[in-house]
N, C-alpha and C. Protein backbone atom coordinates (compact mmCIF):
# COMPACT_ATOMS: atom_id res chain seq x y z
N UNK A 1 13.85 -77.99 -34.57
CA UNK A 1 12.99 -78.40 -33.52
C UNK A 1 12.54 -77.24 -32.68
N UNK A 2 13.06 -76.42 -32.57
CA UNK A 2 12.88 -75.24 -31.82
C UNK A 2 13.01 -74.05 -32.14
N UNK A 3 12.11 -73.23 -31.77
CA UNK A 3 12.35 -71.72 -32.31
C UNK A 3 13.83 -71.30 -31.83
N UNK A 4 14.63 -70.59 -33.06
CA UNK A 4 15.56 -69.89 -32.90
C UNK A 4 15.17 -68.69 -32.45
N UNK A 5 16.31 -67.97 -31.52
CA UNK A 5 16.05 -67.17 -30.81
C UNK A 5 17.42 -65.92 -31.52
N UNK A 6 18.19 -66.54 -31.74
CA UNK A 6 19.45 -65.56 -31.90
C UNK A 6 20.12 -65.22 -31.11
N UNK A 7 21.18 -65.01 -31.75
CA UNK A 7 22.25 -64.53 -30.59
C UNK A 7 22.30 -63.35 -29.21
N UNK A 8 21.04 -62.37 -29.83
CA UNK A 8 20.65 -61.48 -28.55
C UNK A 8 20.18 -61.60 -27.27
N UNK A 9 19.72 -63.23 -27.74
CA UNK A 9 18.49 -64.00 -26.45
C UNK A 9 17.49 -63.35 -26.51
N UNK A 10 16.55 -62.65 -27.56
CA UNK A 10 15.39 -62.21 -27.92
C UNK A 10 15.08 -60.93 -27.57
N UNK A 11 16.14 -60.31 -26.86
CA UNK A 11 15.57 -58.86 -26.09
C UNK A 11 15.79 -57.73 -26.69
N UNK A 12 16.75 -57.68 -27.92
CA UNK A 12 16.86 -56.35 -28.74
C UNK A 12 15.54 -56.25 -29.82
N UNK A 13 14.74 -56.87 -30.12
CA UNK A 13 13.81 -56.33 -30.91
C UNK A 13 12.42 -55.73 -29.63
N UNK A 14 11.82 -55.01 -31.04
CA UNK A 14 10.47 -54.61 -30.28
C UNK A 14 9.62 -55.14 -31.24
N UNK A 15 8.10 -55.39 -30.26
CA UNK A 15 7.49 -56.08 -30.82
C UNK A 15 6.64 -55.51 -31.35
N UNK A 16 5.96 -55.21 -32.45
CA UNK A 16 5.22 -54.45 -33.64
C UNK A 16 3.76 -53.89 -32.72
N UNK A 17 3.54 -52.73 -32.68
CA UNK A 17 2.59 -52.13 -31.84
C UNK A 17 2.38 -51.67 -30.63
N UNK A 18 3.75 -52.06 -29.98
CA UNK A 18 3.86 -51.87 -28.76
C UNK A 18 4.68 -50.42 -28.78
N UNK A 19 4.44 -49.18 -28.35
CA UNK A 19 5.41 -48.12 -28.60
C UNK A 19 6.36 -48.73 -27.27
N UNK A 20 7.40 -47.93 -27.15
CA UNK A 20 8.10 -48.06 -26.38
C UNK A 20 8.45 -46.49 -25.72
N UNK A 21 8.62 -46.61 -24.46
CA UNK A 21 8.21 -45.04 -23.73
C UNK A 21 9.56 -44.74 -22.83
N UNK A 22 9.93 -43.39 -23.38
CA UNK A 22 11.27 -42.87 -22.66
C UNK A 22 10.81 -41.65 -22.12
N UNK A 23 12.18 -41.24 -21.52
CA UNK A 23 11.92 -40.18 -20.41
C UNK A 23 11.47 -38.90 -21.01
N UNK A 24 10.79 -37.93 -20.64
CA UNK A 24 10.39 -36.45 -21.79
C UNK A 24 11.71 -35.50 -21.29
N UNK A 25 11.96 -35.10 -22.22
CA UNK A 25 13.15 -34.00 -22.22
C UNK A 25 12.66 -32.55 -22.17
N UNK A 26 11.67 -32.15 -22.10
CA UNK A 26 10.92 -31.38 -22.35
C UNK A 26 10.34 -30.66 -21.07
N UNK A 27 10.05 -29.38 -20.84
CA UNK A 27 9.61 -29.18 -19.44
C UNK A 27 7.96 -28.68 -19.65
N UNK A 28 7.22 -29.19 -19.42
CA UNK A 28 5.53 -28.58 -19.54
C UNK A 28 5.69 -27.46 -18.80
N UNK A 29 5.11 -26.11 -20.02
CA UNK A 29 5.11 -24.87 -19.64
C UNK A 29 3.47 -24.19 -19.62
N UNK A 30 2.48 -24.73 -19.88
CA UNK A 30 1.24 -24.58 -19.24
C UNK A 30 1.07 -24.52 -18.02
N UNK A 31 1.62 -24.87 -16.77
CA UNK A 31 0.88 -24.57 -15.76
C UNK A 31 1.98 -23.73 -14.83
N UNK A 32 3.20 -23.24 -15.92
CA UNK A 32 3.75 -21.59 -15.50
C UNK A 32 2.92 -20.54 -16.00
N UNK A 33 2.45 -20.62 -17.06
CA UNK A 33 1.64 -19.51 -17.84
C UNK A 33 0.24 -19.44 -17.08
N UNK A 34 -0.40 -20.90 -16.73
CA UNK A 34 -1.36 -20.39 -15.44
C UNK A 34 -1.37 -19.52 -14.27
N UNK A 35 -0.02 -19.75 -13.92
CA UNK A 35 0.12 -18.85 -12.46
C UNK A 35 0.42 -17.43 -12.88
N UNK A 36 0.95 -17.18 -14.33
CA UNK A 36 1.40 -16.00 -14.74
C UNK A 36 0.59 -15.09 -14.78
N UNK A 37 -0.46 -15.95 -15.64
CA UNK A 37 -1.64 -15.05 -16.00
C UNK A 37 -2.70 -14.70 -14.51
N UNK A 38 -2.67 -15.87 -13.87
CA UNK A 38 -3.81 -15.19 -12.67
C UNK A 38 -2.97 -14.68 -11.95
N UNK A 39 -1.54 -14.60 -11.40
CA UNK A 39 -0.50 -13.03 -11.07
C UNK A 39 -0.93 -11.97 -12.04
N UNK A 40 -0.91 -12.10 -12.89
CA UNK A 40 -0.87 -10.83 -13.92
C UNK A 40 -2.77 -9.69 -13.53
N UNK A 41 -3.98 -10.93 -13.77
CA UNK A 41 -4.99 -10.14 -13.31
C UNK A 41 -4.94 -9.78 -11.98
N UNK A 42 -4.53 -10.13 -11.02
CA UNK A 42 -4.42 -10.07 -9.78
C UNK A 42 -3.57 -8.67 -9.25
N UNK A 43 -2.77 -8.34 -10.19
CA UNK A 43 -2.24 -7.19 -9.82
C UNK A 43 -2.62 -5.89 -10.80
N UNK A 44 -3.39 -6.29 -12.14
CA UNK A 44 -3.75 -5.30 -12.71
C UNK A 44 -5.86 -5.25 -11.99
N UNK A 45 -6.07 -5.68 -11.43
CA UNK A 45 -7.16 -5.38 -10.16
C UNK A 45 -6.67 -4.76 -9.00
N UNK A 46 -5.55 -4.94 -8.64
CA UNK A 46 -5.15 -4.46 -7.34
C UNK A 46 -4.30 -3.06 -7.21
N UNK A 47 -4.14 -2.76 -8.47
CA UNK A 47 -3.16 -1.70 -8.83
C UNK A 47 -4.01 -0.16 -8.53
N UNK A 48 -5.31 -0.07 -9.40
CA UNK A 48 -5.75 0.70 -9.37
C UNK A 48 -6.69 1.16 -7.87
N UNK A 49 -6.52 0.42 -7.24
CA UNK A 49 -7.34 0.34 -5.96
C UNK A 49 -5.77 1.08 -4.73
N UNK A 50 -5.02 0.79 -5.00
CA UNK A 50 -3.26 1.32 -4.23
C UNK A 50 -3.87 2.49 -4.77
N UNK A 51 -3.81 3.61 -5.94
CA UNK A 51 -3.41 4.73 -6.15
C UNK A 51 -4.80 5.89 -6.26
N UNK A 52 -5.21 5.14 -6.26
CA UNK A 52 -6.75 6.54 -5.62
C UNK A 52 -6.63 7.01 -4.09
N UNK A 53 -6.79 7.89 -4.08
CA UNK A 53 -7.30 8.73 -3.17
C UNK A 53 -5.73 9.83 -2.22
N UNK A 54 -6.07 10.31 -1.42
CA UNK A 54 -4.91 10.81 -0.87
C UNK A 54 -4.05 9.87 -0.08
N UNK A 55 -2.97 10.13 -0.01
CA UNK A 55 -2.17 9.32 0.94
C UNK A 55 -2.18 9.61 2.44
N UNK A 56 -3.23 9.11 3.21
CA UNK A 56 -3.60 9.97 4.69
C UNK A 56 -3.39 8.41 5.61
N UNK A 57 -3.03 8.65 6.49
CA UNK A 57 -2.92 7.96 8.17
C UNK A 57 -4.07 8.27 8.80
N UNK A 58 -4.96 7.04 8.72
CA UNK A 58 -6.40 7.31 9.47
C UNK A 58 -6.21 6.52 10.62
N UNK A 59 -6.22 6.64 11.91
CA UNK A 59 -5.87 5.66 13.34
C UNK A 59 -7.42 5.34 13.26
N UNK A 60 -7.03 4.39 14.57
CA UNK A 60 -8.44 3.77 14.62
C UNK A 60 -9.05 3.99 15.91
N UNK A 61 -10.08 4.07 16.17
CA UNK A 61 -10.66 5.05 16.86
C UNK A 61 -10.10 4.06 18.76
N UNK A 62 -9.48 2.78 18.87
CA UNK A 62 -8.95 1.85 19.43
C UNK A 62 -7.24 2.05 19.45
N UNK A 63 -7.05 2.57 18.80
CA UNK A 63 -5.42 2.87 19.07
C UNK A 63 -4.70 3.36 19.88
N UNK A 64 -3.78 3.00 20.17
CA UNK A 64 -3.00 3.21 21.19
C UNK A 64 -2.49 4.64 21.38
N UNK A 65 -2.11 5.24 22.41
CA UNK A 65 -0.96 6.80 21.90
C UNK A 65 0.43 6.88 21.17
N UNK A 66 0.67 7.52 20.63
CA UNK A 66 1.87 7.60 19.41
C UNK A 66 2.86 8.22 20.33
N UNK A 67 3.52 6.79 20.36
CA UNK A 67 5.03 7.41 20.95
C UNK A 67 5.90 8.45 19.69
N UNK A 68 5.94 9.89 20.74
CA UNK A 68 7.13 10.58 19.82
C UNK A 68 7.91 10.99 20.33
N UNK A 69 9.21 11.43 20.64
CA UNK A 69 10.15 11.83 21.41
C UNK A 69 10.43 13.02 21.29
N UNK A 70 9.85 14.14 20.05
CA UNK A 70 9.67 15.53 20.42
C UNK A 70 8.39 16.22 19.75
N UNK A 71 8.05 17.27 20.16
CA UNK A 71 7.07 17.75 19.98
C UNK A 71 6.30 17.67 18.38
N UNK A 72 5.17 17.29 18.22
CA UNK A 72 4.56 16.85 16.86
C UNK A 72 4.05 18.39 16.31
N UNK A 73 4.65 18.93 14.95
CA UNK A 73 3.82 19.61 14.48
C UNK A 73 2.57 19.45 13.57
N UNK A 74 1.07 20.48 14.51
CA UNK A 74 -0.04 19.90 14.79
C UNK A 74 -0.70 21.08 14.06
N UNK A 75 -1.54 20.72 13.46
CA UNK A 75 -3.10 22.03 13.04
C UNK A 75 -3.93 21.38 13.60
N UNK A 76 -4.67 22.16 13.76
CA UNK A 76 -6.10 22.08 14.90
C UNK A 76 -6.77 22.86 14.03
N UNK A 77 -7.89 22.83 14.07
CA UNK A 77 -9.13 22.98 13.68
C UNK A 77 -10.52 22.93 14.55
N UNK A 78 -10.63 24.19 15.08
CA UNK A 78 -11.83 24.49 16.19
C UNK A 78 -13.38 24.53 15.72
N UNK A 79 -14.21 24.87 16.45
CA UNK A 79 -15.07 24.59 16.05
C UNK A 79 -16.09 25.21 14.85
N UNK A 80 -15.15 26.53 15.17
CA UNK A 80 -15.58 27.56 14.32
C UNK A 80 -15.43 27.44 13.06
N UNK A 81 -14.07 26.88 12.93
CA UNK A 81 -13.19 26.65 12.00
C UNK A 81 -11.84 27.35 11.68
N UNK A 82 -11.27 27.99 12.88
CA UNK A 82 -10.06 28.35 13.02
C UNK A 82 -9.55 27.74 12.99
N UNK A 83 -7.92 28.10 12.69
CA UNK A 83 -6.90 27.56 12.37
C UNK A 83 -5.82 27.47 13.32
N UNK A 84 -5.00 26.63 13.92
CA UNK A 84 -4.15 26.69 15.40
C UNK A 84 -2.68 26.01 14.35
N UNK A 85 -1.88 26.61 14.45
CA UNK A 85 -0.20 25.55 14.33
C UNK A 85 0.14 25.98 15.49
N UNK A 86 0.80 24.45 16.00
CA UNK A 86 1.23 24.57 17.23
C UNK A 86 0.44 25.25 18.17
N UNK A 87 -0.64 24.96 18.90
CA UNK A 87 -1.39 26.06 19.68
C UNK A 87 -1.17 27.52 19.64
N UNK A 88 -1.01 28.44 18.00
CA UNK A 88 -1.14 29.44 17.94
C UNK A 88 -1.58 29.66 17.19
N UNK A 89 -2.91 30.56 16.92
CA UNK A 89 -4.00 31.40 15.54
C UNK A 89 -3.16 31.54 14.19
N UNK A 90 -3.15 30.97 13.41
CA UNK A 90 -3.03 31.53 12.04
C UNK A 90 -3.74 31.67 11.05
N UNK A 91 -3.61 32.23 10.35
CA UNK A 91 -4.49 32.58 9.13
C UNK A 91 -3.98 31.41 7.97
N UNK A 92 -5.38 31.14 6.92
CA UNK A 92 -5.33 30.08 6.33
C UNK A 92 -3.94 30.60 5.13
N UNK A 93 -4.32 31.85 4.83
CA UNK A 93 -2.97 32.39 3.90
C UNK A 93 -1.70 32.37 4.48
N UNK A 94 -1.28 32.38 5.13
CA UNK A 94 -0.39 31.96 5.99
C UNK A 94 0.73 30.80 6.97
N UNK A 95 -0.44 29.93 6.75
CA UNK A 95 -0.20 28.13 7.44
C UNK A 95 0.64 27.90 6.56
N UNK A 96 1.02 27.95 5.45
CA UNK A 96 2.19 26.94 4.56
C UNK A 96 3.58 27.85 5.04
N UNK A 97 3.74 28.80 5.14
CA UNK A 97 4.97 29.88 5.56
C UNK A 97 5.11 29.18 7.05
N UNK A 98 4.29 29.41 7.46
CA UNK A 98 4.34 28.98 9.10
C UNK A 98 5.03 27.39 9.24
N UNK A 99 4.03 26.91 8.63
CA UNK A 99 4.73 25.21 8.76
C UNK A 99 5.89 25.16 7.98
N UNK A 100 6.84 25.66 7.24
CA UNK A 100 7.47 25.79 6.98
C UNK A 100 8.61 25.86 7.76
N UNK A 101 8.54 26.81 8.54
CA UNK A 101 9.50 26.98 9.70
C UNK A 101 8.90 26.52 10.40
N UNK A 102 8.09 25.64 11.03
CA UNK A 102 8.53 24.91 11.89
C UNK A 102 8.77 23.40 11.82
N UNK A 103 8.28 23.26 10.47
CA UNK A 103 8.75 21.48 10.05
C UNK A 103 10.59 21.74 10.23
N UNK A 104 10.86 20.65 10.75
CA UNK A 104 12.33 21.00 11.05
C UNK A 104 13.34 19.69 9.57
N UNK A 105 12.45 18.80 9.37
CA UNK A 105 12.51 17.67 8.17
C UNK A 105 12.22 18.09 7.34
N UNK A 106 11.66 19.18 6.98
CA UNK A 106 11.66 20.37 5.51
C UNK A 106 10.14 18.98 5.38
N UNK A 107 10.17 19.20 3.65
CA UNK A 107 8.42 18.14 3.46
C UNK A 107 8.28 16.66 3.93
N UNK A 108 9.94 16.38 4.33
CA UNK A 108 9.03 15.17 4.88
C UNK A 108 8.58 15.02 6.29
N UNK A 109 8.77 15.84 7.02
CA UNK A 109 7.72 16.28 8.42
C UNK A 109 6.77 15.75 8.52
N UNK A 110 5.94 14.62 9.21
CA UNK A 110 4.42 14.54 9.56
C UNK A 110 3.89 15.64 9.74
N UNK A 111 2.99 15.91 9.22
CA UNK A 111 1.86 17.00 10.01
C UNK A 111 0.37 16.19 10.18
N UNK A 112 -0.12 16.71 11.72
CA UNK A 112 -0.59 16.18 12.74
C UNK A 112 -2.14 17.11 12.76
N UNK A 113 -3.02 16.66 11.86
CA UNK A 113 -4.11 17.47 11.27
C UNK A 113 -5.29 17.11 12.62
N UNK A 114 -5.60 18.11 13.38
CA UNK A 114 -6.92 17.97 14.57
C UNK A 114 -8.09 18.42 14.39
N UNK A 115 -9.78 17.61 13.93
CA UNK A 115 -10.38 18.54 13.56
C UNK A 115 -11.29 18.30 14.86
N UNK A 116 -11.91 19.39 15.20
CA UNK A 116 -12.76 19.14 16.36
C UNK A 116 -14.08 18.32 15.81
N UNK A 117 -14.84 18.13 16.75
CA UNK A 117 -16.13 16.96 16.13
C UNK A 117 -17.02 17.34 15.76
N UNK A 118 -17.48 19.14 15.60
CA UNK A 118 -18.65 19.48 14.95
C UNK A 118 -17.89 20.63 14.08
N UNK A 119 -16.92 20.46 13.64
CA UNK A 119 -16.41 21.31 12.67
C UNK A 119 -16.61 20.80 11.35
N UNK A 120 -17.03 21.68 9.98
CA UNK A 120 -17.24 21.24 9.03
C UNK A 120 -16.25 20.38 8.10
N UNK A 121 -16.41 19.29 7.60
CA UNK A 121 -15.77 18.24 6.98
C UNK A 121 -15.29 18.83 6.16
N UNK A 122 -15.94 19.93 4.96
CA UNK A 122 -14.60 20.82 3.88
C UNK A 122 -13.78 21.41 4.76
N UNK A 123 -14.14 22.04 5.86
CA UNK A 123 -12.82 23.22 6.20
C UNK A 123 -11.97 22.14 6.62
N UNK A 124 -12.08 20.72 7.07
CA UNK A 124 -11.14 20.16 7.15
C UNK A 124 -9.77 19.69 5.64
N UNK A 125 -10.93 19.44 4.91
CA UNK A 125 -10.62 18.88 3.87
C UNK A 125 -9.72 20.06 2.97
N UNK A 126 -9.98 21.17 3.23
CA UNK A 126 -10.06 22.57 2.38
C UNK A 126 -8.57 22.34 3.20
N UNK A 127 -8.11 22.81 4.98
CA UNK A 127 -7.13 22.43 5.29
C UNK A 127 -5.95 21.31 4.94
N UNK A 128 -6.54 20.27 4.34
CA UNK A 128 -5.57 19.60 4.53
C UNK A 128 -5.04 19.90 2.88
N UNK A 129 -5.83 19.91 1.69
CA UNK A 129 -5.40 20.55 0.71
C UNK A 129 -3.93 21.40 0.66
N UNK A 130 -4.35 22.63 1.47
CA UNK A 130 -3.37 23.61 1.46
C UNK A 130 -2.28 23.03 2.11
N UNK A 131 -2.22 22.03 2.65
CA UNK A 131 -0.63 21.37 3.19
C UNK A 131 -0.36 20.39 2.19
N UNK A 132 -1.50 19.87 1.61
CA UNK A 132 -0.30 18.88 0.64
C UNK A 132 -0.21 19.86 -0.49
N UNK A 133 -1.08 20.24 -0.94
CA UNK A 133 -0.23 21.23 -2.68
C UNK A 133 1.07 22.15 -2.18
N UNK A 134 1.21 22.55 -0.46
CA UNK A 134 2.34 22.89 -0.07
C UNK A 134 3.67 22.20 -0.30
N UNK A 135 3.12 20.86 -0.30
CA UNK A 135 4.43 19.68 -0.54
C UNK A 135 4.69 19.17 0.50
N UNK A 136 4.08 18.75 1.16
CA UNK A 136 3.56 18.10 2.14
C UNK A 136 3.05 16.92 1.83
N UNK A 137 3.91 15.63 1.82
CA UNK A 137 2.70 14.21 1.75
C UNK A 137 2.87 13.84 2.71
N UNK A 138 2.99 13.71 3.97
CA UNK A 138 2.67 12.46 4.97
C UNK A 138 1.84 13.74 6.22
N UNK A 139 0.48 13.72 5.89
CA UNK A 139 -0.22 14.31 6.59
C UNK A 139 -1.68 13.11 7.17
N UNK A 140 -1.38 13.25 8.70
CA UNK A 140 -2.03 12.57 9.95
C UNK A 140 -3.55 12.64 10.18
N UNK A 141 -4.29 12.19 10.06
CA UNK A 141 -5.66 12.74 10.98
C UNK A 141 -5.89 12.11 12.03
N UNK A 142 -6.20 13.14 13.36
CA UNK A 142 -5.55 12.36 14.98
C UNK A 142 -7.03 12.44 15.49
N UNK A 143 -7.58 11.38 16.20
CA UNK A 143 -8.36 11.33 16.92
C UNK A 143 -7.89 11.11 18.03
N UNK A 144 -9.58 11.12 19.12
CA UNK A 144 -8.78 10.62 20.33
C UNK A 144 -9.37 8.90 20.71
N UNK A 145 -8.79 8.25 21.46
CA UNK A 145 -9.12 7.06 21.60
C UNK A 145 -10.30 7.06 22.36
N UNK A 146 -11.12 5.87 22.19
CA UNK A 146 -12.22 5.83 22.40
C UNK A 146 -12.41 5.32 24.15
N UNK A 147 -13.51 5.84 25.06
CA UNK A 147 -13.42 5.73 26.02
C UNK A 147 -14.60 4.37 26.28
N UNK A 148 -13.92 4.02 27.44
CA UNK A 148 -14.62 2.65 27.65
C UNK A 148 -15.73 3.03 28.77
């Protein structure tokens, strides 16, 4: 008279076409390899833009004064295009001996590069040369702050 059902009460079979859906064991690795890859261009664009040029401290023409607690060794650069360490004349053959003794941090010393404002841009440039092939990398270019 009645459909048999069986002893399960009908719930252990599946019914033909219907998939049946379990949990994924699996971790989706496409949208790590997305972030990988746009990290990856992102720093091979940004890489080559870090390592050009010299390693110089340009202030901004708005900056504040540089607290230092002892005297900064300084080249100046006049208008002529003389050469000053420490407010005294030296000769360009000469400035790496000089700064020498008086960097007291041996090369890692700041040096504190001053060029006056109508002095020529190589003799600056020509200057600052001869302090870094000296071994010199952390060399300054100091302006003065801008007046209101």
């Amino acid at each position: 008279m009645g459909a048999s059902l069986g002893a399960s009460g009908g719930g252990g079979r599946r019914k033909r076409g219907v998939p049946r859906y379990r949990a994924m064991a699996e971790i989706n690795m496409t949208p790590f390899i997305d972030v990988m890859l746009v990290l990856l261009i992102i720093f091979m664009v940004a890489a080559p833009l870090l390592a050009t040029g010299v390693a110089i401290d340009l202030p901004e023409t708005k900056a504040a004064a540089l607290n230092i607690d002892q005297k900064p060794v300084s080249v100046a650069i006049d208008e002529k295009g003389d050469i000053y360490l420490m407010d005294q004349p030296v000769r360009a053959e000469d400035l790496v001996s000089r700064l020498q003794a008086a960097a007291k941090a041996g090369f890692d010393e700041r040096i504190y590069v001053r060029g006056a404002r109508d002095v020529n841009y190589g003799r600056v440039a020509q200057v600052m040369a001869i302090i870094t092939t000296a071994g010199f990398k952390k060399v300054a270019l100091v302006t003065e702050q801008e007046k209101k």
